[in-house]
N, C-alpha and C. Protein backbone atom coordinates (compact mmCIF):
# COMPACT_ATOMS: atom_id res chain seq x y z
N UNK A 1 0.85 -1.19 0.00
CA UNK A 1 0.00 0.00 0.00
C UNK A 1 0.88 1.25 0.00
N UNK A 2 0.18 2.43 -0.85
CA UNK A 2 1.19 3.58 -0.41
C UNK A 2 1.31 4.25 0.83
N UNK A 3 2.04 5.17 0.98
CA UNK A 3 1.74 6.52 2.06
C UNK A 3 1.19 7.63 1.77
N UNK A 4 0.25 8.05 2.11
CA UNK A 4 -0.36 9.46 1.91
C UNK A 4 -0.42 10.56 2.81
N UNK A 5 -0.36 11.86 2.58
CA UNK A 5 -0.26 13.17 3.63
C UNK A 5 -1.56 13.33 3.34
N UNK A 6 -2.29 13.62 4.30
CA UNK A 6 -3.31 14.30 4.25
C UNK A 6 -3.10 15.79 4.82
N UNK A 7 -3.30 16.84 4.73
CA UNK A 7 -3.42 18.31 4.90
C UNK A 7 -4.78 19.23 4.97
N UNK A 8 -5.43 19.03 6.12
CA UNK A 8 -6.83 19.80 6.62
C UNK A 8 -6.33 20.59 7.96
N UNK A 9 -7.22 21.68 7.51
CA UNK A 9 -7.51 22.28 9.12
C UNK A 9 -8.33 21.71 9.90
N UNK A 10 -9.37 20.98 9.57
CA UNK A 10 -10.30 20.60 10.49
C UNK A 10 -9.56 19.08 11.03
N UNK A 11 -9.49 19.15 11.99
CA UNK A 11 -8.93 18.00 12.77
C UNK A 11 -9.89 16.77 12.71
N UNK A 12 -11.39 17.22 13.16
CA UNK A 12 -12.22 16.09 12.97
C UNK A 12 -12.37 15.26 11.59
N UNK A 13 -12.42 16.18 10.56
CA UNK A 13 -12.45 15.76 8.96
C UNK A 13 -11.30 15.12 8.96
N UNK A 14 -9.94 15.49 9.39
CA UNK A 14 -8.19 14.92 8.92
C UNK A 14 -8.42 13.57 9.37
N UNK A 15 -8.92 12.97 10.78
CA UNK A 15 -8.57 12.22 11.39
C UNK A 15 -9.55 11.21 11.04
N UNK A 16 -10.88 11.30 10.44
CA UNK A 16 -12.20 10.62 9.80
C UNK A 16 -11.29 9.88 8.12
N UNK A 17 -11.13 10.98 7.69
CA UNK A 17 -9.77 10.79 5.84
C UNK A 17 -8.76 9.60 6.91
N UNK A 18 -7.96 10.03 7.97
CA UNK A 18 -6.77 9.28 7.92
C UNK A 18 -7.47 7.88 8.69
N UNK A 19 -8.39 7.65 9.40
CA UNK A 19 -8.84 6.39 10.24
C UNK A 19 -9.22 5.56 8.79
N UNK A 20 -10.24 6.17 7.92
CA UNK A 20 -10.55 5.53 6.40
C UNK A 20 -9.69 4.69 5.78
N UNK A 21 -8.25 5.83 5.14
CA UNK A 21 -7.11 5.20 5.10
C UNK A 21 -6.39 4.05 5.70
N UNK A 22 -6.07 4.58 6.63
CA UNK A 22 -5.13 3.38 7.72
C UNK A 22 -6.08 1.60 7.61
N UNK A 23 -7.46 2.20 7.64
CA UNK A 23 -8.10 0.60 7.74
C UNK A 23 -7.70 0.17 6.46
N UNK A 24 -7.77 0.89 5.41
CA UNK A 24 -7.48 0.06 3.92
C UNK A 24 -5.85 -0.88 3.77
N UNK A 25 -5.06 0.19 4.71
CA UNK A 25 -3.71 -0.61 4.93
C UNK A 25 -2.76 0.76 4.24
N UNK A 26 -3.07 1.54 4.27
CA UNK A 26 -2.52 2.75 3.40
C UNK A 26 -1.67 3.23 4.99
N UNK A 27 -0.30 4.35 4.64
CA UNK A 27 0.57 4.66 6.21
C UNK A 27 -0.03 6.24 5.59
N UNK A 28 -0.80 6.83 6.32
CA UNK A 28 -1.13 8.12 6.39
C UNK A 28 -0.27 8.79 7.50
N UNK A 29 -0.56 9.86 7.10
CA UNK A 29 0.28 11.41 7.93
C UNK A 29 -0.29 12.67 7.94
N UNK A 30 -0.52 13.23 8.92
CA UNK A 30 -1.44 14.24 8.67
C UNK A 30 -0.87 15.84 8.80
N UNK A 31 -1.11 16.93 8.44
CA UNK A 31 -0.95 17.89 8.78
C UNK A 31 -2.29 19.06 8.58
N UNK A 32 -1.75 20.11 9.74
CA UNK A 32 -2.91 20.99 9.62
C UNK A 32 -2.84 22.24 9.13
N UNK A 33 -1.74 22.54 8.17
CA UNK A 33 -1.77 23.49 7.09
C UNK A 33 -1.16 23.62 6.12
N UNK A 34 -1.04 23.93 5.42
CA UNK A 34 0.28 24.01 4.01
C UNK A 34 1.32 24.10 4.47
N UNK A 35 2.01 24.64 5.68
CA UNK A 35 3.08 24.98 6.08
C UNK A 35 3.90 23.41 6.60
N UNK A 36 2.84 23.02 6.81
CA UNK A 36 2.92 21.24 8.19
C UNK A 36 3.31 20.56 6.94
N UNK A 37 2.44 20.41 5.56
CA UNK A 37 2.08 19.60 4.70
C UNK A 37 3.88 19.99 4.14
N UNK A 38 4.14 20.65 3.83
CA UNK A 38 5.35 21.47 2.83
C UNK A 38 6.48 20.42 4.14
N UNK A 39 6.51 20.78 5.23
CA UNK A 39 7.60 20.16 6.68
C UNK A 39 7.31 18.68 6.27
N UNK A 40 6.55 18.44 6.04
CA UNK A 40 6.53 16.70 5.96
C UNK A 40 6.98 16.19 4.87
N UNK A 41 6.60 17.09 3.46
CA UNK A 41 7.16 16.53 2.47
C UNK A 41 8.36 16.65 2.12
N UNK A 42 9.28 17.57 3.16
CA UNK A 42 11.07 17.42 2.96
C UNK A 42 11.35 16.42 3.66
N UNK A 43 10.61 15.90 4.81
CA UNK A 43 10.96 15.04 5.74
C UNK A 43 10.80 13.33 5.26
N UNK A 44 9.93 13.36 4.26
CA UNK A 44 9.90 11.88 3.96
C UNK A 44 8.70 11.63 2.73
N UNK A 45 8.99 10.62 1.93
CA UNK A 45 8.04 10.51 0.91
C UNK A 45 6.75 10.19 0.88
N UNK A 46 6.05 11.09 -0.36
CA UNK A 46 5.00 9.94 -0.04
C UNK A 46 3.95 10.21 -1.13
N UNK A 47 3.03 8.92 -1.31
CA UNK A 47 2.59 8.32 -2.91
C UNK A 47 1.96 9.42 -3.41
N UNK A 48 0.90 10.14 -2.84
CA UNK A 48 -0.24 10.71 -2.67
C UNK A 48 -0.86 11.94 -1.26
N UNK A 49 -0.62 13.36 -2.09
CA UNK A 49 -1.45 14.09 -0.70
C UNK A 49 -3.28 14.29 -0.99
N UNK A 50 -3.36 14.08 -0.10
CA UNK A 50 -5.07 14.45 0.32
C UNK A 50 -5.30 15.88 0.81
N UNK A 51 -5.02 16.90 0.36
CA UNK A 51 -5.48 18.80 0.81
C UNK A 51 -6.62 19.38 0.60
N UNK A 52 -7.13 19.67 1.41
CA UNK A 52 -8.59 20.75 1.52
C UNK A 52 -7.47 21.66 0.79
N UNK A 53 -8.94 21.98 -0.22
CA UNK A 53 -8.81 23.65 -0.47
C UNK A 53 -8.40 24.96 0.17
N UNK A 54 -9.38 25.17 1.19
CA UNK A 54 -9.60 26.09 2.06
C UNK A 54 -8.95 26.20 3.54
N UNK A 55 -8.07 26.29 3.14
CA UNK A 55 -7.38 26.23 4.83
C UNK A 55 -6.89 27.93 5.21
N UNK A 56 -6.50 28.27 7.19
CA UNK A 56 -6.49 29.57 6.85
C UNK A 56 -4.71 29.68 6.38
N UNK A 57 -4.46 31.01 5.71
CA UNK A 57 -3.48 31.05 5.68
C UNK A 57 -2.92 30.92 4.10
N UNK A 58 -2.75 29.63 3.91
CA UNK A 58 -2.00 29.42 2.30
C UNK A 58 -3.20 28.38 2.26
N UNK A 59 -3.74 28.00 0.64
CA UNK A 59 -4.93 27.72 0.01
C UNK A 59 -4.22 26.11 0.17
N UNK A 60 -4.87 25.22 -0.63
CA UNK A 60 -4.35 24.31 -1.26
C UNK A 60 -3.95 24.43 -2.55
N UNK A 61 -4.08 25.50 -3.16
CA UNK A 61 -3.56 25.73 -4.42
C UNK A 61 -2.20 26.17 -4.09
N UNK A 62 -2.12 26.65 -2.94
CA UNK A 62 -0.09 27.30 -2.89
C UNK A 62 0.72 26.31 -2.73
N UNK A 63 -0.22 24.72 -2.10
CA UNK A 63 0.80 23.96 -1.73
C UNK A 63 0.44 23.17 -3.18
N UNK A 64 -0.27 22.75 -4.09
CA UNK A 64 -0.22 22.58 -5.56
C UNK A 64 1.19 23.13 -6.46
N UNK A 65 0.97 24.65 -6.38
CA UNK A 65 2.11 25.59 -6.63
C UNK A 65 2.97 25.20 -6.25
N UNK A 66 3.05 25.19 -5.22
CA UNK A 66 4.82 24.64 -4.50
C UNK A 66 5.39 23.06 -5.06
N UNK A 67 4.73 22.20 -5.36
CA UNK A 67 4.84 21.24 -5.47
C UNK A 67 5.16 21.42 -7.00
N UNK A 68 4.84 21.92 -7.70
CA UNK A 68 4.71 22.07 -9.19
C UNK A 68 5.99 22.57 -9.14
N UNK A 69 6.52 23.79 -8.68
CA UNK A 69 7.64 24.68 -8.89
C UNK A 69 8.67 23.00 -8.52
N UNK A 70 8.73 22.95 -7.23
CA UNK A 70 9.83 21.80 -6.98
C UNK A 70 9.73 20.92 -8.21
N UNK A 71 8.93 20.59 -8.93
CA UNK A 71 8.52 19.52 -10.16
C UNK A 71 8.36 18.29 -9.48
N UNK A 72 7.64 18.42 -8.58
CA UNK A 72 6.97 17.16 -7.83
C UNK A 72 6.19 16.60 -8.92
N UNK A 73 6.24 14.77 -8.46
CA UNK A 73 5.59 14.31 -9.50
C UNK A 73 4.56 13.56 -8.69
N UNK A 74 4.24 13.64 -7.57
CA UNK A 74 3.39 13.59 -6.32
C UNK A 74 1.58 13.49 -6.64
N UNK A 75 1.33 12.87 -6.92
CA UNK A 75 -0.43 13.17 -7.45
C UNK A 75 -0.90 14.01 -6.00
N UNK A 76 -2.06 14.74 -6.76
CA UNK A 76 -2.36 15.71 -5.31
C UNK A 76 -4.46 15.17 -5.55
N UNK A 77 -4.85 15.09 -4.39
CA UNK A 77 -6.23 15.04 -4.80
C UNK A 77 -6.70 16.35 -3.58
N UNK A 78 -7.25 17.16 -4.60
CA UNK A 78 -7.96 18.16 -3.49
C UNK A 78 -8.96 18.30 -2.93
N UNK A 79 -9.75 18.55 -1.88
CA UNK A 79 -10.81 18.13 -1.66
C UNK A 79 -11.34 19.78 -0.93
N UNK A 80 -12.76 19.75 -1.04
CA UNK A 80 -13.68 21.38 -1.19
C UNK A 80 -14.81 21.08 -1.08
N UNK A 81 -15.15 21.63 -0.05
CA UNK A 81 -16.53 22.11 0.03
C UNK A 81 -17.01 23.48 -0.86
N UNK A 82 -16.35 24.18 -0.98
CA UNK A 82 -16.20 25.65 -1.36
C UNK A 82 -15.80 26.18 -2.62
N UNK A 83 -15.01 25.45 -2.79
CA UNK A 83 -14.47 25.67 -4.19
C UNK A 83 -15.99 26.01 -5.41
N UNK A 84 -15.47 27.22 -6.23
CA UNK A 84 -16.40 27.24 -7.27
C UNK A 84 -15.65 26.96 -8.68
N UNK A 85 -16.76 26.81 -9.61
CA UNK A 85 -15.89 26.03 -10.85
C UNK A 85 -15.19 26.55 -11.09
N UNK A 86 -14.24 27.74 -11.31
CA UNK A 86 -13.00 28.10 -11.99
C UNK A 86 -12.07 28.34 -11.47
N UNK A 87 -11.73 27.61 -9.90
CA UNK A 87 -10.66 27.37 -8.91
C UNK A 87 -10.98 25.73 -8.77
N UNK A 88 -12.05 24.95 -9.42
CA UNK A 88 -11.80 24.01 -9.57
C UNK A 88 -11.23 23.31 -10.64
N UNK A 89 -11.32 23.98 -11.86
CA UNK A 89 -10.66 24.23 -13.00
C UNK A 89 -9.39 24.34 -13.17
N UNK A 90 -8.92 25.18 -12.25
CA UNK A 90 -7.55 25.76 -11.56
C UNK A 90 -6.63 25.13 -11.03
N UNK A 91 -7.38 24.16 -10.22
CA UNK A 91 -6.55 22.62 -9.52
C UNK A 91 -6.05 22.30 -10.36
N UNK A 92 -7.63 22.26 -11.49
CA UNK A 92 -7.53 20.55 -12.36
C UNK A 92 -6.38 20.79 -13.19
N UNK A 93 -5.80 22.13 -13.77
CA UNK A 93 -4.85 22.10 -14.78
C UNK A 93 -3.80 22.65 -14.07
N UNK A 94 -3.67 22.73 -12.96
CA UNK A 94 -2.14 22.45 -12.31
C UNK A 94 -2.00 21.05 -11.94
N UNK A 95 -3.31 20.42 -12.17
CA UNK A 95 -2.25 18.83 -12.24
C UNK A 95 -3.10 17.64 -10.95
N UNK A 96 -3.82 18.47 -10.00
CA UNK A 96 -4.75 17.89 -9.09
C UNK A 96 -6.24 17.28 -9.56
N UNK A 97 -6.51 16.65 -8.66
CA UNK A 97 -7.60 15.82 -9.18
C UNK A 97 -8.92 16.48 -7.75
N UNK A 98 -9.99 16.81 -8.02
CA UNK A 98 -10.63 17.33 -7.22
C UNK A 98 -12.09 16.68 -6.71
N UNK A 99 -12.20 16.69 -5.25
CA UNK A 99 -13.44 15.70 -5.19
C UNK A 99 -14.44 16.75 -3.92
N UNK A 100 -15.71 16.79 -3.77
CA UNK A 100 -16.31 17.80 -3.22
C UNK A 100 -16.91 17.12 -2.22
N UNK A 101 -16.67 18.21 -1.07
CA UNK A 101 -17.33 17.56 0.15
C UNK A 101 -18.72 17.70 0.52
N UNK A 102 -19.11 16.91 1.24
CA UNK A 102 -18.71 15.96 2.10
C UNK A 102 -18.71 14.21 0.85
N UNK A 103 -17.80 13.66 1.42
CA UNK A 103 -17.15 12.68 0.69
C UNK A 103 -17.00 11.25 1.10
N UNK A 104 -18.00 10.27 0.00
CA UNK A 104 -18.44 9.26 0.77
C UNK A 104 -17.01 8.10 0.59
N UNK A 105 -17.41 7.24 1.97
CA UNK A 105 -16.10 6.26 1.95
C UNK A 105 -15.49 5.99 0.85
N UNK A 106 -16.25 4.64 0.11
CA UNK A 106 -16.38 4.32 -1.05
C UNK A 106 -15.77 5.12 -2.34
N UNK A 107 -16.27 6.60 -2.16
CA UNK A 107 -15.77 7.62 -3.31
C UNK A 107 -14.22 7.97 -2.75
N UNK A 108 -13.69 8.22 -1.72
CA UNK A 108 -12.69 8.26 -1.44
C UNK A 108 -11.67 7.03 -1.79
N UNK A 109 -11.94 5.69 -0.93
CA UNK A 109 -10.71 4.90 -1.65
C UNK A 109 -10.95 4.65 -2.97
N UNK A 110 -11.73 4.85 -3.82
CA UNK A 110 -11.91 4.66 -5.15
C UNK A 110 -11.16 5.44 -6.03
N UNK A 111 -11.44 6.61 -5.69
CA UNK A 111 -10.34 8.04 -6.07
C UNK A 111 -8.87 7.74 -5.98
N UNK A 112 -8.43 7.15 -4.38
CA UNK A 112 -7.00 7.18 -3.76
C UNK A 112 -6.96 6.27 -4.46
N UNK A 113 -7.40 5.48 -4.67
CA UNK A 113 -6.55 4.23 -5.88
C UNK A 113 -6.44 4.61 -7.04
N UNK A 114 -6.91 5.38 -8.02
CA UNK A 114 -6.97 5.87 -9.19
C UNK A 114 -5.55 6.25 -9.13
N UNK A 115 -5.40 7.75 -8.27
CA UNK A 115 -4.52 8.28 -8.09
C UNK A 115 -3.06 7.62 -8.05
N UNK A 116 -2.96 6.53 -7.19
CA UNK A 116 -2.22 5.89 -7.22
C UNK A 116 -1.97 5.09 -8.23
N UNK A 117 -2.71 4.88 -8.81
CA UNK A 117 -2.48 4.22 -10.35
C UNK A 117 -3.06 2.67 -9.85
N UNK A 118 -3.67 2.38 -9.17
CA UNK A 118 -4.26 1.13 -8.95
C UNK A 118 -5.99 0.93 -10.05
């Protein structure tokens, strides 16, 4: 199975995504902002991040950006409640794959496997 970062502010949502994960057999990691998410990804690899959109501070599009500039080849799946179509648009052609909340089990590992190329 891979490893995935997940990156939310909401702690209850991060930890609901990473309990999902972990049962499938996937090694999740969590952080609670772009800043956490960016610290983890110098610190160690990993297959696939899971980022809310909307976090305070830096978007999920800065940590998209950032990842792009480094030429990460990292699949990113973003996830939004909020997002309207032409910041979802915006993901999609920097390279993210986007799924809208609230987000059922099923649609989640279905996605994370895509992503992963499964």
């Amino acid at each position: 199975m891979g490893s995935i970062l997940i990156a939310d502010d909401d702690k209850t949502y991060r930890d609901s995504l990473q309990k999902v994960l972990e049962r499938e057999g996937y090694q999740v990691e969590s952080a609670e902002d772009v800043d956490s998410a960016l610290e983890a990804l110098q610190a160690r690899r990993f297959d696939l991040v899971v980022c809310d959109y909307r976090m305070p501070g830096k978007t999920g599009i800065d940590l998209l950006l950032e990842l792009n500039r480094q030429q990460s080849t990292i699949p990113v799946l973003m996830i939004s409640a909020w997002a309207d179509p032409a910041t979802e648009a915006h993901a999609v052609a920097l390279g993210a794959e986007m799924m809208r909340k609230p987000i059922r089990r099923q649609d989640l590992l279905d996605r994370t496997a895509r992503c992963l190329g499964g």
